[in-house]
C-alpha atoms as a PDB file:
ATOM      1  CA  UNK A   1       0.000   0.000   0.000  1.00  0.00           C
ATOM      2  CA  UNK A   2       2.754   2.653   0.609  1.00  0.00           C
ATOM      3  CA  UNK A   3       4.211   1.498  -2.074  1.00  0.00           C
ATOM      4  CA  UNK A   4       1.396   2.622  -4.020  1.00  0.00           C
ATOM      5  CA  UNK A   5       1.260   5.950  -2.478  1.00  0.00           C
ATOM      6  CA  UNK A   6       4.787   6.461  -3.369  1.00  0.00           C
ATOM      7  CA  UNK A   7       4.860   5.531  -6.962  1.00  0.00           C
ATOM      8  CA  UNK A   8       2.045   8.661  -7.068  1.00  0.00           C
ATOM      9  CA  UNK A   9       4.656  11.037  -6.571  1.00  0.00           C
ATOM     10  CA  UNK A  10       6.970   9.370  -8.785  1.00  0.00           C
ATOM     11  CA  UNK A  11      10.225  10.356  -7.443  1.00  0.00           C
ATOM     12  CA  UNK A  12      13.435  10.446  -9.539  1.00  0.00           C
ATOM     13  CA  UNK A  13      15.818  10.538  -6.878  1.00  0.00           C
ATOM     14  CA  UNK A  14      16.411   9.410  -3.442  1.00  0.00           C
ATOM     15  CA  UNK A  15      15.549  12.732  -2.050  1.00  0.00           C
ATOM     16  CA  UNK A  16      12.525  12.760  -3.709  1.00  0.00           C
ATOM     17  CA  UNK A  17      11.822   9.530  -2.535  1.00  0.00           C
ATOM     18  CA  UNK A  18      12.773  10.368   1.209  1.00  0.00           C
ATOM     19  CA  UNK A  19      10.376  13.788   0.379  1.00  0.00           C
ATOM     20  CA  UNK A  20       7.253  11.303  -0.678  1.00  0.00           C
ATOM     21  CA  UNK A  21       7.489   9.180   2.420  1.00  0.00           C
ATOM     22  CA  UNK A  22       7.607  11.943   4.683  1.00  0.00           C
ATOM     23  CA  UNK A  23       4.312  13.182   3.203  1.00  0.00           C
ATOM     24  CA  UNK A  24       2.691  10.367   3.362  1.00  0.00           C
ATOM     25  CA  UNK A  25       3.891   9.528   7.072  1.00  0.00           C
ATOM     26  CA  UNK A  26       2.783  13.074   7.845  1.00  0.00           C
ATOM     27  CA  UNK A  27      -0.679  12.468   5.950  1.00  0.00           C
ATOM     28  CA  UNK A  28      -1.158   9.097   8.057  1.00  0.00           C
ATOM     29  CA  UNK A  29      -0.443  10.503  11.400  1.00  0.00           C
ATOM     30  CA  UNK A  30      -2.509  13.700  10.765  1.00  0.00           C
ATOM     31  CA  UNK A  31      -5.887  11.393   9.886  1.00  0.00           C
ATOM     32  CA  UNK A  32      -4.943   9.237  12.978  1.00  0.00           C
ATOM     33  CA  UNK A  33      -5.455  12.643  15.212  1.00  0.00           C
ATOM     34  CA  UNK A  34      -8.255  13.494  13.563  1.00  0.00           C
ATOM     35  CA  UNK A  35      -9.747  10.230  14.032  1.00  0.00           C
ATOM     36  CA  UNK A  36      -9.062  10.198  17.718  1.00  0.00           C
ATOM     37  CA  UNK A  37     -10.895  13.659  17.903  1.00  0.00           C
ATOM     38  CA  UNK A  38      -7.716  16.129  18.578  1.00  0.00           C
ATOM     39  CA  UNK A  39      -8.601  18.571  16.072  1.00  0.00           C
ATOM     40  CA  UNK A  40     -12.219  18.706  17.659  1.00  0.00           C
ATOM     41  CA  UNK A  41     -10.572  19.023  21.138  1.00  0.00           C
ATOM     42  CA  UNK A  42      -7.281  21.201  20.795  1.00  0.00           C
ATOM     43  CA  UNK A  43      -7.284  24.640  21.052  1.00  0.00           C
ATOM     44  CA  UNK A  44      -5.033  26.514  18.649  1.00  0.00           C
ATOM     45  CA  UNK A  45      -3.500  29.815  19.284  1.00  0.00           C
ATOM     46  CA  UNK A  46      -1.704  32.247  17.284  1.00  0.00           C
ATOM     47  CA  UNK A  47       2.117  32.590  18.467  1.00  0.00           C
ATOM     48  CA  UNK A  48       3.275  36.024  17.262  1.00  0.00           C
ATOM     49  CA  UNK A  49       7.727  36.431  17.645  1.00  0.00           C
ATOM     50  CA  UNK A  50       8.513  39.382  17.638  1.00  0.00           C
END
């Protein structure tokens, strides 16, 4: 299956490959917290540096 998510991007080089999977790890743990409700529960706040 990731392999199939992977060969979407089709990535030339190992970067590109190493770029793909870090998408799609970010993609699977981002619907795992919104599954488990965190984006319902969390409160965001805007950080301002000055």
């Amino acid at each position: 299956m990731t392999q199939d998510w992977i060969a979407e991007y089709k990535p030339k080089t190992a970067d590109d490959y190493k770029q793909a999977l870090r998408e799609i790890m970010q993609q699977l743990a981002l619907a795992g917290l919104s599954r488990g409700g965190f984006f319902s529960k969390a409160a965001f706040t805007e950080i301002l540096l000055c």
